[in-house]
Protein backbone atom coordinates (compact mmCIF):
# COMPACT_ATOMS: atom_id res chain seq x y z
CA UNK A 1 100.18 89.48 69.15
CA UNK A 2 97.98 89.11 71.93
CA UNK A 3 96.55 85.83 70.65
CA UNK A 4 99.87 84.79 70.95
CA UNK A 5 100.80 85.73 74.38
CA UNK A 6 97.41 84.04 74.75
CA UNK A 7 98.22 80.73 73.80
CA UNK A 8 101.65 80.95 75.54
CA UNK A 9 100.30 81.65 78.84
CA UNK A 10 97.68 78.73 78.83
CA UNK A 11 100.73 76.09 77.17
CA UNK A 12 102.09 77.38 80.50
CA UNK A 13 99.37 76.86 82.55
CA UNK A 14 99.10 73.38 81.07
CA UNK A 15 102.85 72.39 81.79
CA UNK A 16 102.77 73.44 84.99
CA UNK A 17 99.24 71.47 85.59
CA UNK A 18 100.73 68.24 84.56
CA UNK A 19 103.93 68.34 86.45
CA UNK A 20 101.49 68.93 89.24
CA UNK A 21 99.66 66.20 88.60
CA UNK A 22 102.92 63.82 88.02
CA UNK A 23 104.26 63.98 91.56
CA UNK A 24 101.40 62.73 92.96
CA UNK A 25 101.18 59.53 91.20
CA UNK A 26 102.21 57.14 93.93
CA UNK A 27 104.34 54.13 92.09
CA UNK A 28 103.64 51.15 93.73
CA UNK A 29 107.17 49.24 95.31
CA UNK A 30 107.74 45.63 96.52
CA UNK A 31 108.37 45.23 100.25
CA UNK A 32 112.06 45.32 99.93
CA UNK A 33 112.41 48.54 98.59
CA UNK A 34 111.13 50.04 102.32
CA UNK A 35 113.50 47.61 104.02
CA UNK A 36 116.17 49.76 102.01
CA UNK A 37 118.57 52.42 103.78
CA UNK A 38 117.53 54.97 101.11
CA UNK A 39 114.46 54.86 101.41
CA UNK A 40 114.57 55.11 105.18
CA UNK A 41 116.34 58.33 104.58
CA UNK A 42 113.34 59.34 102.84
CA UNK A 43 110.85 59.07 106.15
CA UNK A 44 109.80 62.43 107.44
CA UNK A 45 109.11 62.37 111.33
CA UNK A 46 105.39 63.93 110.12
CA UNK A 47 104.55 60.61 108.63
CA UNK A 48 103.84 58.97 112.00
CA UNK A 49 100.83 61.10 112.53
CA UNK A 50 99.15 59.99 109.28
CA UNK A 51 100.55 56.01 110.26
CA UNK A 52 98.79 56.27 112.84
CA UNK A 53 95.36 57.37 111.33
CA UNK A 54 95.69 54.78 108.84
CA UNK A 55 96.00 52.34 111.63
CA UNK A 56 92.89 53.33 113.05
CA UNK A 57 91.08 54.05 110.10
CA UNK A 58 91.69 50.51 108.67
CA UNK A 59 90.84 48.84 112.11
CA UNK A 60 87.76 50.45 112.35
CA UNK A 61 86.97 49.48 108.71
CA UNK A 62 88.12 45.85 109.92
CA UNK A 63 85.47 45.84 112.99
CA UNK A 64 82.72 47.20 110.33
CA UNK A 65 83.53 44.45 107.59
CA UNK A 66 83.99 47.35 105.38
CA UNK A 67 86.98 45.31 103.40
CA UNK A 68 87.39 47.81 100.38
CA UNK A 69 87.76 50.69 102.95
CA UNK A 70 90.46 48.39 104.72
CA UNK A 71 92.18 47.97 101.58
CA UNK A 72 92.33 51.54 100.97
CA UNK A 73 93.99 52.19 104.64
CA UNK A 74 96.22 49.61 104.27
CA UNK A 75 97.18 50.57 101.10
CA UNK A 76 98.19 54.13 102.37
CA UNK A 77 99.62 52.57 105.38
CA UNK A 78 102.48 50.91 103.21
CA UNK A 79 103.08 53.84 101.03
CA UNK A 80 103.42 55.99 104.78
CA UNK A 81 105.85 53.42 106.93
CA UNK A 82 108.19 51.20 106.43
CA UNK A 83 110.38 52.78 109.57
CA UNK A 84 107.61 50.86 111.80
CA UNK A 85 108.44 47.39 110.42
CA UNK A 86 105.28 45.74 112.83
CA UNK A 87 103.00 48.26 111.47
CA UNK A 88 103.81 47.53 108.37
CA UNK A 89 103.47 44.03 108.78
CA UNK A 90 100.20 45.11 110.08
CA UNK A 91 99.09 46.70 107.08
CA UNK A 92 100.09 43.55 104.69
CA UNK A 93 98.29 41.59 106.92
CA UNK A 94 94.71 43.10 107.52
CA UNK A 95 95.07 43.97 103.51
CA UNK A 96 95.72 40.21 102.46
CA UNK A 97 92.80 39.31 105.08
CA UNK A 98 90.43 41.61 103.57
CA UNK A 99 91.58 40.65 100.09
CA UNK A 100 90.88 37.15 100.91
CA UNK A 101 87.34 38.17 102.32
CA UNK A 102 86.92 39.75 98.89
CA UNK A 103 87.82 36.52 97.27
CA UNK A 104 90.57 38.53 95.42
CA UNK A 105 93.38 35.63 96.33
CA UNK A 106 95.77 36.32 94.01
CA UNK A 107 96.17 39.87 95.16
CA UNK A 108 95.85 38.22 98.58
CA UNK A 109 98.90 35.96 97.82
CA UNK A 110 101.09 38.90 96.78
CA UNK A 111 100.49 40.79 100.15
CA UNK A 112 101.31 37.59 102.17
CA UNK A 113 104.35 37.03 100.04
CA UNK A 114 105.38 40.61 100.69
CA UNK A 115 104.67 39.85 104.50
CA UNK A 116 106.53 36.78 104.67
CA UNK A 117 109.52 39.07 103.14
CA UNK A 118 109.40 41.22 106.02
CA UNK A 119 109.30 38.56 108.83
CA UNK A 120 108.67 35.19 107.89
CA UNK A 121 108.17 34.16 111.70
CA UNK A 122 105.26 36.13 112.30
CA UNK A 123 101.76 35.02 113.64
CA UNK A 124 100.05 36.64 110.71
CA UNK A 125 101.47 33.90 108.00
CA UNK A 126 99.51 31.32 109.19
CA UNK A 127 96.49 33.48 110.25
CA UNK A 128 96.37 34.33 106.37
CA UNK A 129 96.53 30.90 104.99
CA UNK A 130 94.65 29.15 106.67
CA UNK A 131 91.50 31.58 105.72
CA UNK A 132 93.40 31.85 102.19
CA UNK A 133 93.20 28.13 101.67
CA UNK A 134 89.44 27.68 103.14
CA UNK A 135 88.39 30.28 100.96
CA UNK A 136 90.34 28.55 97.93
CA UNK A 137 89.31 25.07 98.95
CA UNK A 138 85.64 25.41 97.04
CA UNK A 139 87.00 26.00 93.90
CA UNK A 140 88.58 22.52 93.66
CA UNK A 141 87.22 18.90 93.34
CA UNK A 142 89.83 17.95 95.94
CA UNK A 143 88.15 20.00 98.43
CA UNK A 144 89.71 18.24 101.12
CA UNK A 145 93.32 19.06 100.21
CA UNK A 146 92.82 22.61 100.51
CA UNK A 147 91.09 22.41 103.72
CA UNK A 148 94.16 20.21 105.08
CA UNK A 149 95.90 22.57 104.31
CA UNK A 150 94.17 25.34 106.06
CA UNK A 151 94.02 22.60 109.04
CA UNK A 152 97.35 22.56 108.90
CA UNK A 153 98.23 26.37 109.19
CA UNK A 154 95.17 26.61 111.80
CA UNK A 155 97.86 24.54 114.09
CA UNK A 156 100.49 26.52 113.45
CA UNK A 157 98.47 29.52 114.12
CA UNK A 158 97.44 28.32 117.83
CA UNK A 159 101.07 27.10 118.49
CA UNK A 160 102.25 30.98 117.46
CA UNK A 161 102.70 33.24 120.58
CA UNK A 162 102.16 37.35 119.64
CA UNK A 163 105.73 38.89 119.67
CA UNK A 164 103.97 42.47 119.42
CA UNK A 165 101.31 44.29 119.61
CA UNK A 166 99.63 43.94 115.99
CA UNK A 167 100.30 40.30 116.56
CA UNK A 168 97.82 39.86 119.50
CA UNK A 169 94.63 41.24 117.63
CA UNK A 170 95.02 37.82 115.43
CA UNK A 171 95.75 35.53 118.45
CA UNK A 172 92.28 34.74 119.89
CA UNK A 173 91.62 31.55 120.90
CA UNK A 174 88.03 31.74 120.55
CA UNK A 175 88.53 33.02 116.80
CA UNK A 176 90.74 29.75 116.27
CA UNK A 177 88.07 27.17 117.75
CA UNK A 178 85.37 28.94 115.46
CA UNK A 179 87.94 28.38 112.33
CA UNK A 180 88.89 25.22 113.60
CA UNK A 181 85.42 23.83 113.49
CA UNK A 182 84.34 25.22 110.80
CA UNK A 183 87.47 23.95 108.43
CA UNK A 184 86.21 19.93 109.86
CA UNK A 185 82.60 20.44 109.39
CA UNK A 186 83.64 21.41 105.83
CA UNK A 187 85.78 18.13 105.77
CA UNK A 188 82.52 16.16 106.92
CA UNK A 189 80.30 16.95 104.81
């Protein structure tokens, strides 16, 4: 009888192990889903605390290089808040860029399609493709289309004034000479 009671108690254990485990799988959501009412009903006020440590923590993984750490910020950045719609614009962003330093351009494309969903006028859109396209441009014969095309963004880019705050760490002008260059010495050669 014992045995029994036994087994019992660890089929217990077991059940109540996996539920545990099955609430904190995090299921990944397109960008409209947070645009959503019910979801914004979801947002606790304690979630801007951990925002904001994601900002920071994927910034300073931004100044380091450290583009897998970035990811992994920005990444919880999305999942934490959608009710700060330039932060999360933020976190698309600096993920696409680091995906695109990563030469992961597909996932890269994805995050600046979700961006675009959430504000199609901002000065991170043409940031991200014109590095997206110079990074892409190599693995073509018509090099020079690609890099036209990241030309082409690079203007857009200059001509775009910040509208916030997340907006002005990808406006620098120096940055944009230094890309700028770059993209026609590639087109020389």
């Amino acid at each position: 009888m014992t045995h029994r009671y036994t087994v019992v108690f660890f089929c217990i254990i077991a059940v109540i192990a996996l539920a545990s485990c099955a609430g904190t799988v995090k299921e990944s959501k397109p960008a409209s889903y947070y645009l959503t009412s019910d979801y914004l009903t979801e947002i606790r006020a304690e979630e801007s605390g951990l925002v904001m440590s994601a900002f920071y923590d994927a910034t300073e993984a931004l100044s380091e290089g450290n583009y897998e750490e970035v990811i992994e910020q920005a990444s919880e950045g999305i999942a934490l808040i959608p009710a700060y719609r330039d932060m999360f614009a933020f976190f698309y962003a600096v993920r696409a860029y680091s995906y695109i330093m990563l030469y992961d351009l597909d996932a890269a494309m994805e995050d600046i399609g979700y961006l675009t969903d959430l504000d199609d006028d901002s000065l991170m859109i043409p940031f991200l493709y014109t590095y997206y396209y110079l990074s892409y441009a190599p693995f073509f014969e018509d090099e020079d289309y690609y890099l036209q095309l990241s030309l082409e963004y690079l203007q857009q880019w200059r001509a775009h004034q910040p509208t916030n705050y997340f907006e002005t760490m990808f406006s620098d002008p120096g940055r944009i000479a230094e890309i700028e260059s770059l993209i026609r010495e590639e087109m020389n050669n």
